[in-house]
Every structure is written in structure tokens, then in C-alpha cells.
C-alpha atoms as a PDB file:
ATOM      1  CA  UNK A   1      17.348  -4.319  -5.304  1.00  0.00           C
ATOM      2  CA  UNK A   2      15.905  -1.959  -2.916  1.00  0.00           C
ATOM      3  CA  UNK A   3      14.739  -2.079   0.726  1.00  0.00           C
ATOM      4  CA  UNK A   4      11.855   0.649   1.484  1.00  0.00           C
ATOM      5  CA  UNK A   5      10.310   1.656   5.088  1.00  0.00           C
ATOM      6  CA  UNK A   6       7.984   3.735   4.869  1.00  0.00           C
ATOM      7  CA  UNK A   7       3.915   5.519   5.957  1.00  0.00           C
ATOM      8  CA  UNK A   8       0.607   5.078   4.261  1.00  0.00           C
ATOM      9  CA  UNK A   9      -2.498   6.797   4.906  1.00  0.00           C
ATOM     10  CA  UNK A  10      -5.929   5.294   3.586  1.00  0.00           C
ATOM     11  CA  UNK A  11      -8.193   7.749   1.216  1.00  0.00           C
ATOM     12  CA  UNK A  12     -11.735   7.148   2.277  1.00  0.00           C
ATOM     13  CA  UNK A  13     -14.579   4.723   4.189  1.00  0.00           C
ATOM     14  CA  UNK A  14     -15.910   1.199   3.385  1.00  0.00           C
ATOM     15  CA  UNK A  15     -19.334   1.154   4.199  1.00  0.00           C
ATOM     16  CA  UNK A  16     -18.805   3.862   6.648  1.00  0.00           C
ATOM     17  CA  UNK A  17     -16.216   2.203   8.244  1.00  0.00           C
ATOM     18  CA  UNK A  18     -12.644   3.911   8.809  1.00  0.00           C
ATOM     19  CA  UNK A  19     -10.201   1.362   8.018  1.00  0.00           C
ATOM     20  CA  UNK A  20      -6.585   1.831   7.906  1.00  0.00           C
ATOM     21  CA  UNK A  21      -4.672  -1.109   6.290  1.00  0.00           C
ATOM     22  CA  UNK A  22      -1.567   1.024   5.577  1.00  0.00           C
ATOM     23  CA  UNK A  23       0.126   2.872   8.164  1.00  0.00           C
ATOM     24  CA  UNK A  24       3.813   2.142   8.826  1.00  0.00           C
ATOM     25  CA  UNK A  25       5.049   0.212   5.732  1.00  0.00           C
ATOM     26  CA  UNK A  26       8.654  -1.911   4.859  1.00  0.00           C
ATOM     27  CA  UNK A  27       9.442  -3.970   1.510  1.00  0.00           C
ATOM     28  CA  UNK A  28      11.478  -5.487  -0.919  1.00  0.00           C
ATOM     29  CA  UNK A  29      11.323  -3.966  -4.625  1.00  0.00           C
ATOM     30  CA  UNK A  30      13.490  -5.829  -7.204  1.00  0.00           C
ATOM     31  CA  UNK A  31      13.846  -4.840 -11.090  1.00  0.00           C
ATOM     32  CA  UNK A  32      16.109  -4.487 -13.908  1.00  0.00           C
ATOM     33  CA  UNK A  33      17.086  -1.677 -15.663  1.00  0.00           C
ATOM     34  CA  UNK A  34      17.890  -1.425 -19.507  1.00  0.00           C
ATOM     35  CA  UNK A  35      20.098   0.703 -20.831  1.00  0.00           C
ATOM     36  CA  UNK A  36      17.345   3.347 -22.127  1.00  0.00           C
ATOM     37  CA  UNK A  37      15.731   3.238 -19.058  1.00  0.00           C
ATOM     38  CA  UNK A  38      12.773   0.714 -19.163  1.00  0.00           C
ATOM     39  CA  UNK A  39      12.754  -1.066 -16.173  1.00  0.00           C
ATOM     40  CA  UNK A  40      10.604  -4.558 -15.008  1.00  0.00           C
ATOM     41  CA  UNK A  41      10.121  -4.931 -11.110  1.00  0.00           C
ATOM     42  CA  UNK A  42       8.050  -6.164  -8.796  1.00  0.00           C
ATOM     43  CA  UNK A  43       7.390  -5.336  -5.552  1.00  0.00           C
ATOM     44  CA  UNK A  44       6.294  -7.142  -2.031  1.00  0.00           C
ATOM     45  CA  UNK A  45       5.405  -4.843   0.866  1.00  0.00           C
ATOM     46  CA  UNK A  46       3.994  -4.983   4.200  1.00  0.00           C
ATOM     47  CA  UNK A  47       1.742  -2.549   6.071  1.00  0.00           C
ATOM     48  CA  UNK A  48       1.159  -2.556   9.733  1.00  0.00           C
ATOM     49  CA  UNK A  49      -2.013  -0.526   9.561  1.00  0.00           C
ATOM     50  CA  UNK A  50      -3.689   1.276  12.520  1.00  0.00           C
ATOM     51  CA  UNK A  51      -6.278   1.238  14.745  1.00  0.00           C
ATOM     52  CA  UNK A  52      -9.270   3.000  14.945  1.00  0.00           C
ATOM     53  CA  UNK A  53     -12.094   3.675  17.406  1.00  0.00           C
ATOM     54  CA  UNK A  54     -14.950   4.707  15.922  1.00  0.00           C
ATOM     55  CA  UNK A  55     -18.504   4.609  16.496  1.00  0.00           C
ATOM     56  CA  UNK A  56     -21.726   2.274  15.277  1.00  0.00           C
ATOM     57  CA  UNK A  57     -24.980   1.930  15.895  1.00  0.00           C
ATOM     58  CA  UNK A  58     -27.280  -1.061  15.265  1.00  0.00           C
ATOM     59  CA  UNK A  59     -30.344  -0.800  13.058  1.00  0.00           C
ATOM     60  CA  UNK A  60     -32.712  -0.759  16.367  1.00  0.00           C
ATOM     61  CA  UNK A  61     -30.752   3.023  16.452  1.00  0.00           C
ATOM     62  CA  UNK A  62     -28.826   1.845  19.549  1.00  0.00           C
ATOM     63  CA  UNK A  63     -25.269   3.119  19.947  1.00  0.00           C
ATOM     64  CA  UNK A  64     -22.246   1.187  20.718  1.00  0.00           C
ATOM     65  CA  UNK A  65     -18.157   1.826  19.864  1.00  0.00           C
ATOM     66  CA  UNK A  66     -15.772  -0.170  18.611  1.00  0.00           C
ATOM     67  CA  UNK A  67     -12.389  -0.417  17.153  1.00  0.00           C
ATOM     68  CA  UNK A  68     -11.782  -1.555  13.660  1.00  0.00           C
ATOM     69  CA  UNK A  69      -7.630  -2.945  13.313  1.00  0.00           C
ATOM     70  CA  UNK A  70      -6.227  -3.535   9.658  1.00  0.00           C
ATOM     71  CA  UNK A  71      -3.158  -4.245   8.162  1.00  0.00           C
ATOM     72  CA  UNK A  72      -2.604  -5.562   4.660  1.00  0.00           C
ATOM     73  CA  UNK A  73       0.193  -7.508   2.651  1.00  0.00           C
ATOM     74  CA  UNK A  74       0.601  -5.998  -1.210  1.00  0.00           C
ATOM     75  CA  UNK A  75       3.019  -7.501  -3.883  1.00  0.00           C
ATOM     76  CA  UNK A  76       2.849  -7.351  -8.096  1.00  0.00           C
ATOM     77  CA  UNK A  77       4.268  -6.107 -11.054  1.00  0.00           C
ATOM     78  CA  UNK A  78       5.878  -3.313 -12.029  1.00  0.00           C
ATOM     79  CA  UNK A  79       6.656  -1.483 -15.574  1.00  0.00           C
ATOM     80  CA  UNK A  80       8.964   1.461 -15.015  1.00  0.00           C
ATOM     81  CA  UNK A  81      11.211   4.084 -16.803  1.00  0.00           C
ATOM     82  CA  UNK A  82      14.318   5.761 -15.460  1.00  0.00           C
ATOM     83  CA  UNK A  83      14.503   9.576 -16.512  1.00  0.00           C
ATOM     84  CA  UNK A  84      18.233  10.712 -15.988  1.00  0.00           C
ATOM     85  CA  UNK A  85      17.978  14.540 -13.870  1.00  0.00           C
ATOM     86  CA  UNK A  86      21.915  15.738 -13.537  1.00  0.00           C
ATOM     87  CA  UNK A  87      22.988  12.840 -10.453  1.00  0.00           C
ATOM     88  CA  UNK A  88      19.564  11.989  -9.348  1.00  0.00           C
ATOM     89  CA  UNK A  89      17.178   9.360 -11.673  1.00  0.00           C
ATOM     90  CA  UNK A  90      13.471   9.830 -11.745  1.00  0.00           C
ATOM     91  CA  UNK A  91      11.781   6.974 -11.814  1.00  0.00           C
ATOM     92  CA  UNK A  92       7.750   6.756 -13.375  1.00  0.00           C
ATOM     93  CA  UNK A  93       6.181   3.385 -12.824  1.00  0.00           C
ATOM     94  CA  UNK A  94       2.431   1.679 -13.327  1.00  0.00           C
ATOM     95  CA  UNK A  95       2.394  -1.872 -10.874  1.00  0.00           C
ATOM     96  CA  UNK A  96      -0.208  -4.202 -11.327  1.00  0.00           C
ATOM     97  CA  UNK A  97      -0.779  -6.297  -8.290  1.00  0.00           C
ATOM     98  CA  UNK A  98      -2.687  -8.009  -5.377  1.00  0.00           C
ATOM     99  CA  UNK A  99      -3.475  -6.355  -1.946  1.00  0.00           C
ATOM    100  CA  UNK A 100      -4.650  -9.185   0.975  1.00  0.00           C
ATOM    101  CA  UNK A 101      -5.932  -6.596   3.733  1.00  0.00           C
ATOM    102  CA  UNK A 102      -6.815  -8.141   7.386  1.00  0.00           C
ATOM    103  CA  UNK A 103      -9.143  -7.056   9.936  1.00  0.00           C
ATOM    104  CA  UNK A 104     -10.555  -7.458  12.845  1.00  0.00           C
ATOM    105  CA  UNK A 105     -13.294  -5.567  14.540  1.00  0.00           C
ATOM    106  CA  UNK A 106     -12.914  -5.908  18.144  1.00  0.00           C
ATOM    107  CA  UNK A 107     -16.752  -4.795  19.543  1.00  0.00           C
ATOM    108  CA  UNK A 108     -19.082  -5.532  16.644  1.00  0.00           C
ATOM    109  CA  UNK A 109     -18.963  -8.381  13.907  1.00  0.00           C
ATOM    110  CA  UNK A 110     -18.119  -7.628  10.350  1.00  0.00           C
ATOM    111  CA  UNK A 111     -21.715  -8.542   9.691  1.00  0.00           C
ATOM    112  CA  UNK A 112     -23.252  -6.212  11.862  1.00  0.00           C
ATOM    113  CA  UNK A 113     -21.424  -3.233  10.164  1.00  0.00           C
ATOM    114  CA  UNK A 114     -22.196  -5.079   6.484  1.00  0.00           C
ATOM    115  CA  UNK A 115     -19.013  -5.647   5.824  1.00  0.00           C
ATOM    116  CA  UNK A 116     -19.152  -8.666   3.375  1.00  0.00           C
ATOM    117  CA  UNK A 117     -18.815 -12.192   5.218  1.00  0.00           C
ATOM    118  CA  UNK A 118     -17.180 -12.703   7.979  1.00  0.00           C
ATOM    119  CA  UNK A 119     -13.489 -13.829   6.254  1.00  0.00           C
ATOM    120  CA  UNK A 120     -10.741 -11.641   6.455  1.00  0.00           C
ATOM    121  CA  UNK A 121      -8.285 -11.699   4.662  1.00  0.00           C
ATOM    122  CA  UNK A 122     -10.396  -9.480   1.740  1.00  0.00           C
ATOM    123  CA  UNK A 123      -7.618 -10.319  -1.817  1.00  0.00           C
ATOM    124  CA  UNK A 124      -8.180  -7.699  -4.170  1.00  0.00           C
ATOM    125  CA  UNK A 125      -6.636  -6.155  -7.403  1.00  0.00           C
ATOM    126  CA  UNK A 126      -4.710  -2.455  -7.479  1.00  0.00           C
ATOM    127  CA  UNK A 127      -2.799  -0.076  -9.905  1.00  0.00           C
ATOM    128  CA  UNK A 128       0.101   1.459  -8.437  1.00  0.00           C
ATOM    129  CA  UNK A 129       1.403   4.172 -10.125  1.00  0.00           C
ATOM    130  CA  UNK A 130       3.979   5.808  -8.771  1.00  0.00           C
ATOM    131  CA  UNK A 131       7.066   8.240  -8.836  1.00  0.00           C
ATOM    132  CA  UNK A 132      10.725   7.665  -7.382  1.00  0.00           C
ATOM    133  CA  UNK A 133      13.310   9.821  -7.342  1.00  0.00           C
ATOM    134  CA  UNK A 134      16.958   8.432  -6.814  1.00  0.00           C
ATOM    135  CA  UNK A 135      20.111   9.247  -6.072  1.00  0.00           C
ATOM    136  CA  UNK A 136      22.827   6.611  -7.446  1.00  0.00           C
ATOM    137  CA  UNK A 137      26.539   6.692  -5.806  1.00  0.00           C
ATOM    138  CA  UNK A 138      28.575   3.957  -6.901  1.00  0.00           C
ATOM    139  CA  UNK A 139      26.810   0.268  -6.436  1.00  0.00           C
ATOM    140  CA  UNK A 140      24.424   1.998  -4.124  1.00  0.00           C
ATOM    141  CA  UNK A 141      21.274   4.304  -4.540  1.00  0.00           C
ATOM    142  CA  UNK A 142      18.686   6.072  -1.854  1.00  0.00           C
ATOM    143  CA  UNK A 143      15.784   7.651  -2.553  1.00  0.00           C
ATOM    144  CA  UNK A 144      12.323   8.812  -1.778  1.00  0.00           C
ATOM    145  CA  UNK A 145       9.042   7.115  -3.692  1.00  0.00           C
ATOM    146  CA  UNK A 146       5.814   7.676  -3.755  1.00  0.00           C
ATOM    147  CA  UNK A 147       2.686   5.819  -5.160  1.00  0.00           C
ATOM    148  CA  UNK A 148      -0.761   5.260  -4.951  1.00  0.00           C
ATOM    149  CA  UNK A 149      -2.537   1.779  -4.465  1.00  0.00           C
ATOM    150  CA  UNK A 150      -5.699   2.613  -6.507  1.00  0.00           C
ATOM    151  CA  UNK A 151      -7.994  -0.576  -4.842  1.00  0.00           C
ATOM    152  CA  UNK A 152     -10.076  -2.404  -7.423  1.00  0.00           C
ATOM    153  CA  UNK A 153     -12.143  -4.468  -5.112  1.00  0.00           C
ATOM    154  CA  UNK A 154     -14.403  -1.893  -3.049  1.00  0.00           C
ATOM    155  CA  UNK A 155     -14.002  -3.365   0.656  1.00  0.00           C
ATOM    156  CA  UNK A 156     -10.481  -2.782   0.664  1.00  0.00           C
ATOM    157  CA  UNK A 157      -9.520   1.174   0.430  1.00  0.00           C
ATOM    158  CA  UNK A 158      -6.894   2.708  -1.891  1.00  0.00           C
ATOM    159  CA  UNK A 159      -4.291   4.431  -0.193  1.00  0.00           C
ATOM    160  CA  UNK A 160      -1.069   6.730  -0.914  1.00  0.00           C
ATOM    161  CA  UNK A 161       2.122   5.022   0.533  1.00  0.00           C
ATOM    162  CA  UNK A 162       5.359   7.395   1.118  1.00  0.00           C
ATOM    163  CA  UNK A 163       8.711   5.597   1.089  1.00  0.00           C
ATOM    164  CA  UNK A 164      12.313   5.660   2.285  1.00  0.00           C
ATOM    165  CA  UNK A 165      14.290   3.701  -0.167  1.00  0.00           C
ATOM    166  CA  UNK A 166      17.715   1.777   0.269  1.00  0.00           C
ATOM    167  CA  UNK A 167      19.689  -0.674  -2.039  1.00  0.00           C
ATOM    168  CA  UNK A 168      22.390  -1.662  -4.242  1.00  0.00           C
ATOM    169  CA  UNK A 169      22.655  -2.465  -7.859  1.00  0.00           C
ATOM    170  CA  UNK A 170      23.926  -5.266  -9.568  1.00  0.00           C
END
């Protein structure tokens, strides 16, 4: 069982809006480990996201600003394998899973920008794959992960997440 805080950054525009969903980032990852290293997890995180002020302009070609606020909730599955490196494990893992990213866009209407319907929160599909490296001491381990959230659905944007991880094993 591990505890990770953490930062995300977002990797492009939806429908040339800048949306951040990621930002500052804490979770809960729990797996188990066999002993040849094959490891089954999942994962449930939560992203504070960001604002951002950006600009718009309606189709009449008048300008206008306003500020588009995300954050998004991700959990799923993980398949992993545990590579022993002298006292420190690397990790390599794939997690299948389910991002619900929401919004609001104080200044304009999710219509106006056509940004689908008006709902938020927008569910959607990722791959995670991503790449831990621990350091084990006793019942406890720390480490630093990283992965990216590779979106499937295309109004939600992928994103590379940077964590601080924590925990004990059983």
C-alpha cells in the first residue's frame, strides 16, 4: 500500500482551450507482489488542477477573456513488474482506467467555446504506463513514480503526473 502526493502538467489544447485537470495530485495505490515480480494494483488519485486565463473570441470576431478551472478524479487497473536494482526495485507498469475531469468556465459557456454539452464531469478511458523506482527498508518503502495518463476520449487531455510515494508492505 502506498500513499503518493504529487504534480501533473497537461500535454496539449481541447479545442483550443488550455485546460489543466492535473496539477497538484495525492492517492492511494494498492497491489500485490509475487515472488518473481508480477504485481496487480490499482490505483485512485486525485488532481486539483489549475486555473487558467486565457482568451476567446466569439464567431462575430469579438474578443472577450475568461478563465477555464479543471480538476479531475482518475482510478483503474494496474499490471506491473518489480525489477530488483542492488536496494532499490524498479517498478514498469501499464494501468487501464477511468479519468472523470471537471470544469468550469467562469466568463463564457462550454458551448460557446464548442466544448461538447454543457455537462461536466467529461468520464473517459486512459493507459497509464508508468515507471517507479523504490527503495524498500524493512516493512516500509519510498519512492519516486512517474507515468503518463494517455486520454482516450479527446475532450479530456493526457497528461504526465510526477509522484512522491510513501507506504508499507504487508
Amino acid at each position: 500500500m502506498l500513499a503518493s502526493a504529487g504534480w501533473g502538467a497537461h500535454t496539449g489544447k481541447i479545442v483550443h482551450l488550455e485546460l489543466a485537470p492535473y496539477g497538484a495530485s495525492f492517492g492511494i495505490d494498492l497491489g500485490y507482489t509475487w515472488s518473481p515480480g508480477f504485481r496487480l494494483g490499482g490505483y485512485f488519485f486525485r488532481s486539483l488542477g489549475r486555473s487558467v486565463h486565457q482568451p476567446g473570441e466569439t464567431l462575430s470576431g469579438r474578443a472577450y477573456e475568461f478563465t477555464a478551472d479543471t480538476s479531475s478524479l482518475n482510478g483503474g487497473l494496474t499490471l506491473g513488474w518489480d525489477v530488483p536494482l542492488y536496494q532499490l526495485v524498479l517498478r514498469y507498469q501499464l494501468g487501464l482506467g477511468v479519468t472523470a475531469m471537471a470544469w468550469d468556465l467562469r466568463g463564457t459557456s462550454p458551448r460557446t467555446e464548442n466544448f461538447g454539452d454543457d455537462s461536466s464531469p467529461s468520464l473517459g478511458v486512459h493507459l497509464a504506463p508508468g515507471l517507479t523506482l523504490l527503495w524498500p527498508y524493512g516493512l516500509f518503502e519510498g519512492g519516486l513514480g512517474f507515468e503518463y495518463l494517455a486520454q482516450i476520449k479527446d475532450t479530456i487531455p493526457s497528461g504526465f503526473i510526477g509522484t512522491l510515494l510513501v507506504g508499507v508492505k504487508l
